[in-house]
N, C-alpha and C. Protein backbone atom coordinates (compact mmCIF):
# COMPACT_ATOMS: atom_id res chain seq x y z
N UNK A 1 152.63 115.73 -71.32
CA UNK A 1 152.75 117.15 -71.62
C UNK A 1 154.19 117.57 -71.42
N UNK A 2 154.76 118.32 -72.58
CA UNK A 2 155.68 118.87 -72.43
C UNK A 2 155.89 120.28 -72.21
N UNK A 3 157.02 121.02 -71.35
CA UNK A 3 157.15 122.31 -71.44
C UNK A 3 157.54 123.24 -72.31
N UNK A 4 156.51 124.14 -72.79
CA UNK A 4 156.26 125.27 -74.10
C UNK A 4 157.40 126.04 -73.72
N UNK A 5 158.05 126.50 -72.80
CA UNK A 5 158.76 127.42 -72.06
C UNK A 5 160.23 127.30 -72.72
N UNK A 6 160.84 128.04 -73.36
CA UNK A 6 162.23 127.67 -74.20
C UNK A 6 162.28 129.09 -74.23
N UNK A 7 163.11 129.41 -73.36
CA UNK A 7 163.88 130.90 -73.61
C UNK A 7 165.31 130.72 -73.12
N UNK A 8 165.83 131.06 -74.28
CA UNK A 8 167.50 130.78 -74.10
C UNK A 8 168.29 131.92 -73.29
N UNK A 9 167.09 132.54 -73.47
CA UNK A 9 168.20 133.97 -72.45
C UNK A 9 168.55 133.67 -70.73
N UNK A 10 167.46 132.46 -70.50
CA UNK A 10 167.48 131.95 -69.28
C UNK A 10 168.75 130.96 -68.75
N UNK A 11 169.62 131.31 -68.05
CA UNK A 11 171.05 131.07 -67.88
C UNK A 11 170.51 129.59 -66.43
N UNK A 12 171.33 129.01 -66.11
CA UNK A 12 171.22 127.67 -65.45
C UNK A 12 171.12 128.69 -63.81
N UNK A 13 171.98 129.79 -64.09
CA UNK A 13 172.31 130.70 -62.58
C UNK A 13 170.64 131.31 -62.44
N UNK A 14 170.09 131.81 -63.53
CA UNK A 14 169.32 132.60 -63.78
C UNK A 14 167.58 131.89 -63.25
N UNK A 15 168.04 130.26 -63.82
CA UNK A 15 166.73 129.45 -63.70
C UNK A 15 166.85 129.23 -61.76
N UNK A 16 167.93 128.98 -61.32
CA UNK A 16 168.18 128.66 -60.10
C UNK A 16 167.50 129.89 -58.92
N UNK A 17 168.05 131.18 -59.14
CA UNK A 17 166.94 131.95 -58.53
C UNK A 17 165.53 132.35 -58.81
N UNK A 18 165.24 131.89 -60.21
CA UNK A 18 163.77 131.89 -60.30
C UNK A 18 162.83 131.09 -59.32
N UNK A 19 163.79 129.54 -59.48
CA UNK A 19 163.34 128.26 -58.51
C UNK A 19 162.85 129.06 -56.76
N UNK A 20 163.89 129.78 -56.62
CA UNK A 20 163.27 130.67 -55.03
C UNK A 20 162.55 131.66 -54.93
N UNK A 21 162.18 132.16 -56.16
CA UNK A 21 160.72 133.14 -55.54
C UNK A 21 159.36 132.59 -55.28
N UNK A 22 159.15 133.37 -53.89
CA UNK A 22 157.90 133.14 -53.30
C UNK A 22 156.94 134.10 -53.62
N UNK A 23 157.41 135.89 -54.09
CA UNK A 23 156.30 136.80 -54.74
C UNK A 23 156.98 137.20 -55.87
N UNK A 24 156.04 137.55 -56.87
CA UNK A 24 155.79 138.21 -58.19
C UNK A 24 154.89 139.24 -57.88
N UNK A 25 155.79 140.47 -57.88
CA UNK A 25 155.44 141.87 -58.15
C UNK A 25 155.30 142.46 -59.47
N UNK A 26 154.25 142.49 -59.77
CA UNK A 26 154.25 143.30 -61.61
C UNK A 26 153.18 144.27 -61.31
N UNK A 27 153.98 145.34 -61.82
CA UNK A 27 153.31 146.55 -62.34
C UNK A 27 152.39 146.57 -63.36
N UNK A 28 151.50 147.76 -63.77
CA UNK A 28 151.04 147.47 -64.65
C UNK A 28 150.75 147.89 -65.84
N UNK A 29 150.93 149.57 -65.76
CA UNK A 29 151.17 150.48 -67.15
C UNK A 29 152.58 149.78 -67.82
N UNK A 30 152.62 148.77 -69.15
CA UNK A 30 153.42 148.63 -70.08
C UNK A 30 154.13 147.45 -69.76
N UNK A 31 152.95 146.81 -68.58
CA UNK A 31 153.97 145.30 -68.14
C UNK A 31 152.26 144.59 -68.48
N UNK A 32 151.40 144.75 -67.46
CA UNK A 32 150.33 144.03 -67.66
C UNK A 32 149.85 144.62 -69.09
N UNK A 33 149.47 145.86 -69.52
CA UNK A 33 148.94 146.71 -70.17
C UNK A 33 150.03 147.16 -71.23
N UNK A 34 149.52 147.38 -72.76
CA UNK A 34 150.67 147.53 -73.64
C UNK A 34 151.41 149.53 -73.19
N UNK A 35 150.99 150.07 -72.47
CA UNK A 35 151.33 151.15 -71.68
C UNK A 35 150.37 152.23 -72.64
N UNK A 36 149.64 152.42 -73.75
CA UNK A 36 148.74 153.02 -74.15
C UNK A 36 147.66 153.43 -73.13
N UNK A 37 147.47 154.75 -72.84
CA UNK A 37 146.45 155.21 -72.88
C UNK A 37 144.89 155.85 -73.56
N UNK A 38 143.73 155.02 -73.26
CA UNK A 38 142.71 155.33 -74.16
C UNK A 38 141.53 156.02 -73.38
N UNK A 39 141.18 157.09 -73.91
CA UNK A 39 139.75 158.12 -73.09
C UNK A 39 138.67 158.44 -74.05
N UNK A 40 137.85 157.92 -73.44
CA UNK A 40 136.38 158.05 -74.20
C UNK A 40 136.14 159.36 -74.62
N UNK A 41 134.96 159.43 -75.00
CA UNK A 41 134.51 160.56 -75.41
C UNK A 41 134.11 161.59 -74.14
N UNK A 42 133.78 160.85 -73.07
CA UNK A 42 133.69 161.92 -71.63
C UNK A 42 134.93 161.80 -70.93
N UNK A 43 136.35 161.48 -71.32
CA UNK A 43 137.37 161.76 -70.57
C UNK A 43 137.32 160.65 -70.10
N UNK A 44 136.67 159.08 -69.76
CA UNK A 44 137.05 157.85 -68.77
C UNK A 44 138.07 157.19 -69.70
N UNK A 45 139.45 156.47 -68.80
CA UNK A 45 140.44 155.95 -69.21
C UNK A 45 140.29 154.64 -69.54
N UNK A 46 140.67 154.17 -70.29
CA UNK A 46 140.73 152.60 -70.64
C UNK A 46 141.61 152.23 -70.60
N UNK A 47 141.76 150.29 -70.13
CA UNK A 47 142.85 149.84 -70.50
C UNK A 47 142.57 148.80 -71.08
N UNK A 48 143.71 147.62 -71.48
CA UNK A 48 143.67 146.97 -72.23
C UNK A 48 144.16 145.49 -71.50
N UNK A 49 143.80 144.68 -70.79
CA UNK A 49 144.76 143.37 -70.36
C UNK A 49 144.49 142.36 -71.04
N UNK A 50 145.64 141.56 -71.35
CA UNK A 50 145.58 140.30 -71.92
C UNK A 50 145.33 138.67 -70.64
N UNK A 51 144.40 138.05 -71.28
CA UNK A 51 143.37 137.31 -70.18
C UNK A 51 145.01 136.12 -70.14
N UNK A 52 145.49 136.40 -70.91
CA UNK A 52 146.50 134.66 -70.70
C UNK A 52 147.53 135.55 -69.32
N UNK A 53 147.93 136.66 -69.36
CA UNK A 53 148.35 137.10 -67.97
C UNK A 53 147.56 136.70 -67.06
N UNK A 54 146.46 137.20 -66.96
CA UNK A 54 145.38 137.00 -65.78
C UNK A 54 145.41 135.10 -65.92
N UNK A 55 145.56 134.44 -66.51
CA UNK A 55 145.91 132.56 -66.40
C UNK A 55 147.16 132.32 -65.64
N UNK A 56 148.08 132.86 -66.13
CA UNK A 56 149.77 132.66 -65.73
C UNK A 56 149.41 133.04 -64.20
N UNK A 57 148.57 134.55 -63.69
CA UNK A 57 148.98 134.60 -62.53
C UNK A 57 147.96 133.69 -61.74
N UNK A 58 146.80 133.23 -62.28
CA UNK A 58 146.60 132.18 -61.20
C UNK A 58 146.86 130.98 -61.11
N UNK A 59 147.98 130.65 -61.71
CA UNK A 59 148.59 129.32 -61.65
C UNK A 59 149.56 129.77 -61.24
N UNK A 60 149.94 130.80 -61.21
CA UNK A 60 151.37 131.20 -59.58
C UNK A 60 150.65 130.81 -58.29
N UNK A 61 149.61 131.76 -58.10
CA UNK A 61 148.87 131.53 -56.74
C UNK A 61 148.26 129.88 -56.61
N UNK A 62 147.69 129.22 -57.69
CA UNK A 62 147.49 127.57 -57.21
C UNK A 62 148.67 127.17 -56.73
N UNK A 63 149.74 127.74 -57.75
CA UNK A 63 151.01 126.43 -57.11
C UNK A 63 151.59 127.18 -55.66
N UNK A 64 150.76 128.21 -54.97
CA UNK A 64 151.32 128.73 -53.92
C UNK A 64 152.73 129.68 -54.13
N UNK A 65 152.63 130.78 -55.21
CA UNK A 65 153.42 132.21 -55.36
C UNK A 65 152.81 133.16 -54.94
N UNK A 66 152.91 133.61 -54.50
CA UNK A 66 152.12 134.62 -54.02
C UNK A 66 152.43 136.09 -54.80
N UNK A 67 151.30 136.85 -55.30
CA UNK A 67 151.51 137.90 -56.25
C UNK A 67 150.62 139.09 -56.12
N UNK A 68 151.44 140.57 -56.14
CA UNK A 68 151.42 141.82 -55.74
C UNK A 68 151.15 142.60 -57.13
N UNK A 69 150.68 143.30 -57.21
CA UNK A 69 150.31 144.46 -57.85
C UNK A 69 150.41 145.54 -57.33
N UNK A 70 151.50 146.35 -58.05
CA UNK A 70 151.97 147.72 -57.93
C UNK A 70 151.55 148.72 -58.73
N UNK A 71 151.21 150.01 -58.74
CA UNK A 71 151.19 151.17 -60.16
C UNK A 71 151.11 151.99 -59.51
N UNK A 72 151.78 153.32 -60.45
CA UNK A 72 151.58 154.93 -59.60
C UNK A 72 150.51 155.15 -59.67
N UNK A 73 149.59 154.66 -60.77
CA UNK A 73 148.16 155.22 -61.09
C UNK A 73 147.25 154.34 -59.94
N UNK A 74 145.95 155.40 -59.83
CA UNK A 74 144.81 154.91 -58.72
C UNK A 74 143.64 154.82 -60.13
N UNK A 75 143.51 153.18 -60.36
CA UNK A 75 142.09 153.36 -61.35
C UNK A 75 141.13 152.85 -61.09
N UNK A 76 139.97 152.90 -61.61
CA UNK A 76 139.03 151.64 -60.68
C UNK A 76 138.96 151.26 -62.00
N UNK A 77 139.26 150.80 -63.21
CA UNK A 77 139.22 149.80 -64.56
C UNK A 77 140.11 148.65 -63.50
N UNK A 78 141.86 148.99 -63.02
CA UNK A 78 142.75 148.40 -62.66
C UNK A 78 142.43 147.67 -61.12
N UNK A 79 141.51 148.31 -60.68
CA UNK A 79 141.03 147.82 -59.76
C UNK A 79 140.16 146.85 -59.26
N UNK A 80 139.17 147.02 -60.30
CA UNK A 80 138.44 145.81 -61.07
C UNK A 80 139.24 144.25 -61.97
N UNK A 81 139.87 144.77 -62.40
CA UNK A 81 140.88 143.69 -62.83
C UNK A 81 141.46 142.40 -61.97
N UNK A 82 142.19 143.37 -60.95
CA UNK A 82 143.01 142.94 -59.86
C UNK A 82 141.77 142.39 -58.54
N UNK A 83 140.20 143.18 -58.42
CA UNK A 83 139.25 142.07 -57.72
C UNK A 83 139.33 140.44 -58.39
N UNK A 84 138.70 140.45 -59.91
CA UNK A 84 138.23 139.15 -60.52
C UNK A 84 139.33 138.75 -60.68
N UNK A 85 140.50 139.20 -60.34
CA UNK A 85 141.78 137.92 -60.29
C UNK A 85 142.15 137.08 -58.78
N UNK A 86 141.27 138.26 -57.98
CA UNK A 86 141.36 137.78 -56.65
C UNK A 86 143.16 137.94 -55.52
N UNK A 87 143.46 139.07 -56.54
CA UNK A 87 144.58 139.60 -56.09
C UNK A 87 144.65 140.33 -54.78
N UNK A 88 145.18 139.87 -53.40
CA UNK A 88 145.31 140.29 -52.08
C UNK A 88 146.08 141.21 -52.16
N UNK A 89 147.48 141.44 -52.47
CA UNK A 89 148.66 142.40 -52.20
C UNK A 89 148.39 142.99 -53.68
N UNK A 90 147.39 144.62 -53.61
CA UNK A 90 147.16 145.19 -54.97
C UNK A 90 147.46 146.47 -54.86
N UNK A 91 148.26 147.13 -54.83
CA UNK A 91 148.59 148.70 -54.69
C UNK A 91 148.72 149.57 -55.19
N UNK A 92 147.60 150.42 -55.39
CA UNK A 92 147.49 151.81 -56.26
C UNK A 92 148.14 152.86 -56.16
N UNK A 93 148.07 153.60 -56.89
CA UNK A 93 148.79 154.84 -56.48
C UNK A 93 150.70 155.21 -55.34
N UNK A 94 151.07 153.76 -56.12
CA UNK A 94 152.70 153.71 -55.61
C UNK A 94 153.15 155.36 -56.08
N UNK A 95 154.26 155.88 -54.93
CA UNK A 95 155.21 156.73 -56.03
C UNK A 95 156.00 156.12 -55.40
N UNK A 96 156.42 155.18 -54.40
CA UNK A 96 157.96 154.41 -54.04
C UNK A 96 158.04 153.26 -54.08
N UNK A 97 158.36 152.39 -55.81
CA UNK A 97 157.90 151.17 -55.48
C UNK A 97 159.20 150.25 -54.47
N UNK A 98 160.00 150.74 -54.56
CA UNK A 98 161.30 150.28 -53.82
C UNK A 98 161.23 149.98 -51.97
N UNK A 99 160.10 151.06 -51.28
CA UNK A 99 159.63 151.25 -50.00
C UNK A 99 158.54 150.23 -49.93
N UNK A 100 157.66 150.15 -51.02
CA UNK A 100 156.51 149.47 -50.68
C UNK A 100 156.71 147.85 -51.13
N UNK A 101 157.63 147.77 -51.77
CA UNK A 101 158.21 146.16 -52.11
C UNK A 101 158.91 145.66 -50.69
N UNK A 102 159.81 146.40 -49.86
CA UNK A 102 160.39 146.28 -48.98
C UNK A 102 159.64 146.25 -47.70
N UNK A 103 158.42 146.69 -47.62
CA UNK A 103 157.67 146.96 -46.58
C UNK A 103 156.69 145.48 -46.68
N UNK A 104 156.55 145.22 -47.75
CA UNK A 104 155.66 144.07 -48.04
C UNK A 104 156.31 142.66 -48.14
N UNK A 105 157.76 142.53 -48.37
CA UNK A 105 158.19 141.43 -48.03
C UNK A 105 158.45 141.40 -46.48
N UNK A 106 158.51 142.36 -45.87
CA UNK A 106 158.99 142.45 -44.38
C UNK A 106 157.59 141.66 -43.67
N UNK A 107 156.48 142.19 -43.90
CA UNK A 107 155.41 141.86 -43.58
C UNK A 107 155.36 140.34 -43.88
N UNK A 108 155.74 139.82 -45.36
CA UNK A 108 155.73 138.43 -45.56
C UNK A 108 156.51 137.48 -45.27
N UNK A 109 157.66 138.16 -44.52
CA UNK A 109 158.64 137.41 -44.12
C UNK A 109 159.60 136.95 -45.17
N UNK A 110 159.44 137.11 -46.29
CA UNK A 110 160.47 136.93 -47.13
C UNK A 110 161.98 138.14 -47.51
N UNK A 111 162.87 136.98 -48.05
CA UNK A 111 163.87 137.69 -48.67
C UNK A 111 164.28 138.43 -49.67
N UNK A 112 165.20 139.14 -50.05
CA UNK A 112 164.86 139.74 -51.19
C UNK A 112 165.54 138.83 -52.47
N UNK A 113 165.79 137.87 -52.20
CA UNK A 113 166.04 136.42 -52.76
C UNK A 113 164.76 135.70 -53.22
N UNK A 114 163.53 135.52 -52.61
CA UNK A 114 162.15 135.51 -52.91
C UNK A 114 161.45 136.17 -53.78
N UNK A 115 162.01 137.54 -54.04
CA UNK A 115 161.27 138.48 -54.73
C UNK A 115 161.70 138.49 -56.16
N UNK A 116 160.54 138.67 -57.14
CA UNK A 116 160.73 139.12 -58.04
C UNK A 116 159.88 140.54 -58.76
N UNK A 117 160.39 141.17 -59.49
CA UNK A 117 159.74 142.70 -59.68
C UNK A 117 159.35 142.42 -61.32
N UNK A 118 158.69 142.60 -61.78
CA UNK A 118 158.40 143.04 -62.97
C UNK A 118 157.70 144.89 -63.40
N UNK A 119 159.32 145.26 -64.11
CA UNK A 119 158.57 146.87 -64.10
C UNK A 119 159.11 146.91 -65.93
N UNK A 120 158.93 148.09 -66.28
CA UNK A 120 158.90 149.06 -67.56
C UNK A 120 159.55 150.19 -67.76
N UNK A 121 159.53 151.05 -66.44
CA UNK A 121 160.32 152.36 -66.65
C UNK A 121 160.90 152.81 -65.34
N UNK A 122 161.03 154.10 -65.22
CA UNK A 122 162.58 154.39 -64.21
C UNK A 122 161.61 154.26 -63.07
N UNK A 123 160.73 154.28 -62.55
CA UNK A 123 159.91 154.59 -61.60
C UNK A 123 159.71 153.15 -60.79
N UNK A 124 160.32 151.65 -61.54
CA UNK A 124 160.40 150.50 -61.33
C UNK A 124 161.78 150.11 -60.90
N UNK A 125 162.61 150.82 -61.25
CA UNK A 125 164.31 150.51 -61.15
C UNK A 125 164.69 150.20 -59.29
N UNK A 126 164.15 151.29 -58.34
CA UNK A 126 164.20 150.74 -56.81
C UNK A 126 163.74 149.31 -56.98
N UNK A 127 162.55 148.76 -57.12
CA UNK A 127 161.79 147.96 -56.51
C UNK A 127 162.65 146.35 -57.07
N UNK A 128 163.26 146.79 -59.13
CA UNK A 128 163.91 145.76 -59.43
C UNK A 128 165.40 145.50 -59.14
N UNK A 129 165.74 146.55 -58.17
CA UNK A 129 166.96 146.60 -57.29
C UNK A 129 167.25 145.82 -56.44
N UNK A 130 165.81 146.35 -55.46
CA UNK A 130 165.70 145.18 -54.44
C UNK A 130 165.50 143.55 -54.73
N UNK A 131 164.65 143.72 -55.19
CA UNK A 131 164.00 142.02 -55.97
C UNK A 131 165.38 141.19 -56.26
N UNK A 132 165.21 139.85 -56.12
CA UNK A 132 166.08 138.76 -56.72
C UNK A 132 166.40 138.81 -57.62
N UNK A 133 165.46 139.02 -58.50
CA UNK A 133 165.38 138.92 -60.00
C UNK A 133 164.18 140.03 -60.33
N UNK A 134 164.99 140.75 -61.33
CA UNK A 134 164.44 142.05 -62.07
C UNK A 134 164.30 141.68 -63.31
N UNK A 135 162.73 141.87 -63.69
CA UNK A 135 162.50 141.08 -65.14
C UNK A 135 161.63 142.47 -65.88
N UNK A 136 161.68 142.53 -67.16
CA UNK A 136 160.96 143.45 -68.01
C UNK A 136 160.96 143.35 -69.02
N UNK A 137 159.54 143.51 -69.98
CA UNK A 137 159.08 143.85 -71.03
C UNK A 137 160.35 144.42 -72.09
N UNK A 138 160.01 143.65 -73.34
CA UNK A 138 161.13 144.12 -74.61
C UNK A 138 161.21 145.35 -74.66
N UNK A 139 160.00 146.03 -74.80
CA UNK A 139 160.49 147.61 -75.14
C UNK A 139 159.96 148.38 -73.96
N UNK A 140 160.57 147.83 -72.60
CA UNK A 140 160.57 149.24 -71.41
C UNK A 140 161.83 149.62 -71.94
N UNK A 141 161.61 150.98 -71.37
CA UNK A 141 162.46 151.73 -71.26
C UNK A 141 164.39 151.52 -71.34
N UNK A 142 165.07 151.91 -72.19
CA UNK A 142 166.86 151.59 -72.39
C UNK A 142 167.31 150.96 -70.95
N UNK A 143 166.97 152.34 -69.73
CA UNK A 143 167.98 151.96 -68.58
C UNK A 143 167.35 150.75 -67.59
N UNK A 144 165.81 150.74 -68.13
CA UNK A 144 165.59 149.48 -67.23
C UNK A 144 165.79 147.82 -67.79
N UNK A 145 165.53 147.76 -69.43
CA UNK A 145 166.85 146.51 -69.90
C UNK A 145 167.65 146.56 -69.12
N UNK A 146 168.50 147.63 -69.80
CA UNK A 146 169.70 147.25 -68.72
C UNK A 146 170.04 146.67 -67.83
N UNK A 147 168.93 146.88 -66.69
CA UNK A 147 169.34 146.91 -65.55
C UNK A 147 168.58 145.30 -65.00
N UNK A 148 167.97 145.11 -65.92
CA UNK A 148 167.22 143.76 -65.53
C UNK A 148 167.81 142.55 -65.81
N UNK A 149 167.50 141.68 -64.96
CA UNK A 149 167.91 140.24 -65.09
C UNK A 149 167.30 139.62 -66.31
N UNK A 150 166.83 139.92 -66.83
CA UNK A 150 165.75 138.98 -67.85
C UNK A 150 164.97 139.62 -68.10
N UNK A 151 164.81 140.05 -70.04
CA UNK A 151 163.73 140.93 -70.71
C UNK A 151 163.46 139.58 -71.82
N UNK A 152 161.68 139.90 -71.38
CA UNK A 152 161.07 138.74 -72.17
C UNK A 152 160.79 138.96 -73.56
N UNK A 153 160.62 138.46 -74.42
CA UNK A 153 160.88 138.61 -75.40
C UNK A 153 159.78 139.10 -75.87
N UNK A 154 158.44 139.73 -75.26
CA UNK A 154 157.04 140.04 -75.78
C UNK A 154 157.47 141.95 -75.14
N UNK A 155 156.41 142.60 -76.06
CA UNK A 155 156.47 143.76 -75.02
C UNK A 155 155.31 143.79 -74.31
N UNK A 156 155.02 145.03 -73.42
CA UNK A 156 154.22 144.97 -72.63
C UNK A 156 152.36 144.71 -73.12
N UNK A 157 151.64 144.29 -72.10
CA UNK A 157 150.30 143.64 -72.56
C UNK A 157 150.31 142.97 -73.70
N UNK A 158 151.11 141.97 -74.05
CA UNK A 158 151.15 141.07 -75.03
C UNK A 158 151.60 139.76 -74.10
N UNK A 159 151.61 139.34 -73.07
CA UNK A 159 151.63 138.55 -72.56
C UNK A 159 152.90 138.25 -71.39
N UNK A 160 153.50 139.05 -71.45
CA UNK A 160 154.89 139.42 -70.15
C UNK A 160 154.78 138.82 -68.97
N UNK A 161 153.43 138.90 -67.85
CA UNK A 161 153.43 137.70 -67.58
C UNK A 161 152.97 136.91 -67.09
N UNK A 162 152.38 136.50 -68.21
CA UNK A 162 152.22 134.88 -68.71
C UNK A 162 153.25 134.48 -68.54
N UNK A 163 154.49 134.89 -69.65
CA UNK A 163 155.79 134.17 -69.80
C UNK A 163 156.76 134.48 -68.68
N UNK A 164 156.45 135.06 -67.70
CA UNK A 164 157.12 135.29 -66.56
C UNK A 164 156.55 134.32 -65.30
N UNK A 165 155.76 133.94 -65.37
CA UNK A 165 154.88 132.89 -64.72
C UNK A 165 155.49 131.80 -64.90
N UNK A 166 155.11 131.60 -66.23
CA UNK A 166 155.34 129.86 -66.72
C UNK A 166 157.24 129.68 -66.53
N UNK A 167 158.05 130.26 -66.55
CA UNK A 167 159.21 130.25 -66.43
C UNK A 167 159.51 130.01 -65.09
N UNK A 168 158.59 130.96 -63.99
CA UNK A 168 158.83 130.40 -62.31
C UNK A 168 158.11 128.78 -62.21
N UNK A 169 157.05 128.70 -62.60
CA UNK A 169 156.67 127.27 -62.55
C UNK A 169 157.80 126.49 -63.32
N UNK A 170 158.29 126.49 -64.24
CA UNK A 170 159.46 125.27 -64.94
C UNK A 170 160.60 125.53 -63.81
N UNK A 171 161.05 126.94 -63.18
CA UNK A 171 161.99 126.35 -62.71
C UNK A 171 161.71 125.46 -61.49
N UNK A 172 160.80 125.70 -60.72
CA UNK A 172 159.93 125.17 -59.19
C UNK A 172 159.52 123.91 -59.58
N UNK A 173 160.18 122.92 -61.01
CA UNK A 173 158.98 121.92 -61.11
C UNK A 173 157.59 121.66 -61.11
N UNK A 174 157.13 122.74 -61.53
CA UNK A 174 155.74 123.07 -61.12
C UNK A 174 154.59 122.94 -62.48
N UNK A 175 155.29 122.91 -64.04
CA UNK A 175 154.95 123.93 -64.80
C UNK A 175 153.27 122.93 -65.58
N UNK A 176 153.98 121.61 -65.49
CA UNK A 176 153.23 120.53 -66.31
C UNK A 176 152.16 120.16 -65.13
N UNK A 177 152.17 120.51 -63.72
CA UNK A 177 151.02 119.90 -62.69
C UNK A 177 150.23 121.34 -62.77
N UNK A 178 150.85 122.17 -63.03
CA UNK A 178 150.03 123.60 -62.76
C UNK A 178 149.52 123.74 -63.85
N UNK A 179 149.31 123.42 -65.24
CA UNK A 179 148.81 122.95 -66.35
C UNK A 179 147.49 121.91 -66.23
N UNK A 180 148.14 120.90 -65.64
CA UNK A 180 147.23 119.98 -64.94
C UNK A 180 145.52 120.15 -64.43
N UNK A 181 146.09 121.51 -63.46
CA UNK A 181 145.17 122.62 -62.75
C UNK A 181 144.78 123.19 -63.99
N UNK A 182 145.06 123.96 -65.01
CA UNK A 182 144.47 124.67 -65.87
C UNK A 182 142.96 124.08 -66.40
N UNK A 183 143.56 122.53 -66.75
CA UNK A 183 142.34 122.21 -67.88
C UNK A 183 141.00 122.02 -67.00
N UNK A 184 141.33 121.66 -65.54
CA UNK A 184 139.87 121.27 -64.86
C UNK A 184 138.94 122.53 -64.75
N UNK A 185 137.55 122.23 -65.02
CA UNK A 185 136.59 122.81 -64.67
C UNK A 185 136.52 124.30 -63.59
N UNK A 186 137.19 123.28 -62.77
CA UNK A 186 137.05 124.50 -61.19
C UNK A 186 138.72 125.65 -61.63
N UNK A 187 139.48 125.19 -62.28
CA UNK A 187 140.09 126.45 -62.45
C UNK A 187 139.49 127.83 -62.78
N UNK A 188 138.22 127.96 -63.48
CA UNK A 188 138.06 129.26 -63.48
C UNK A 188 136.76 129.33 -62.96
N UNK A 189 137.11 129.12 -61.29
CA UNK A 189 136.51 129.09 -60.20
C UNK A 189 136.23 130.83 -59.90
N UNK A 190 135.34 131.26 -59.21
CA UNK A 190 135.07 132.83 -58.85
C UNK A 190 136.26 132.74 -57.49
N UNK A 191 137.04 133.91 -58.19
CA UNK A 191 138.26 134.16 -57.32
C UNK A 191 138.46 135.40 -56.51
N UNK A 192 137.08 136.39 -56.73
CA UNK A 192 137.20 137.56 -56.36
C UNK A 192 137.31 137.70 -54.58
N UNK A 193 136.99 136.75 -53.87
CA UNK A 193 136.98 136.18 -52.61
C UNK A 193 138.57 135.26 -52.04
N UNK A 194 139.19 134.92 -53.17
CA UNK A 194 140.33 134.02 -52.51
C UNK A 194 141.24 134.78 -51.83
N UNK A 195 142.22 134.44 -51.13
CA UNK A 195 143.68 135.38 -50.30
C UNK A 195 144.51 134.75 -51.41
């Protein structure tokens, strides 16, 4: 098996601090989710996630990444999501993601060399400040391109990351054994119970 992973925007400096993150923080209005909002006919919100994200991030956590979920919004659709992925560090209703990224690596003992942020709009810019590496969706927002280390070439809920995943596994050596893990049986093991 060879690695699918070919993004040229990825610099040799760029792959080298990927190789050191220990968490992946992604938000989720317009990173997990294409940032659309949808309401039924009685006002309940919908969203939309793409299942190859929900793959990418549990082949972070097999190969031992450990991964956070941030959003300003409190939903129980998003909440449900983030159970059957078996996501431990899941946080609703952020308004400081910059405090609560910082508070949560402190707790994990990591650096801000470890961290990586995946956000969309200005409300993400603290948190991809702090982070090692600040990564985002093609069409977030002008000033948060900008400001990011690496915009993937999908926009948001089209698979962001997936391809933000598989890029920490290639640089960690990880990408073709964590694949490995994909095809067996017990990968899509009931995870709503794992740390």
């Amino acid at each position: 098996m060879t690695s699918s992973v070919n993004d040229s925007r990825v610099s040799s400096e760029l792959n080298g601090r990927l190789k050191a993150i220990e968490l992946v923080v992604f938000d989720v209005d317009g990173v997990l989710t294409d940032g659309r909002l949808y309401y039924s006919p009685v006002g309940e919100e919908l969203k939309v996630f793409n299942v190859k994200d929900g793959v990418g991030i549990k082949l972070l956590r097999d190969c031992h990444v450990q991964v956070a979920i941030m959003t300003a919004k409190d939903s129980p659709m998003v909440a449900k999501r983030m159970a059957d992925l078996g996501i431990k560090h899941y946080f609703p209703g952020v308004k400081d993601k910059g405090f609560q990224l910082d508070e949560l690596a402190t707790r994990l003992g990591l650096d801000s060399a470890q961290l990586c942020f995946v956000g969309d709009d200005m409300v993400d810019l603290p948190a991809m400040a702090l982070a090692g590496v600040g990564i985002c969706p093609e069409d977030a927002y002008s000033l948060v391109r900008q400001a990011a280390d690496l915009v993937t070439p999908m926009g948001g809920g089209q698979g962001v990351a997936r391809h933000v995943c598989d890029l920490i596994l290639q640089a960690k050596g990880q990408y073709e054994s964590a694949y490995q893990l994909a095809k067996a049986p017990q990968f899509e093991k009931d995870r709503t119970r794992t740390s």
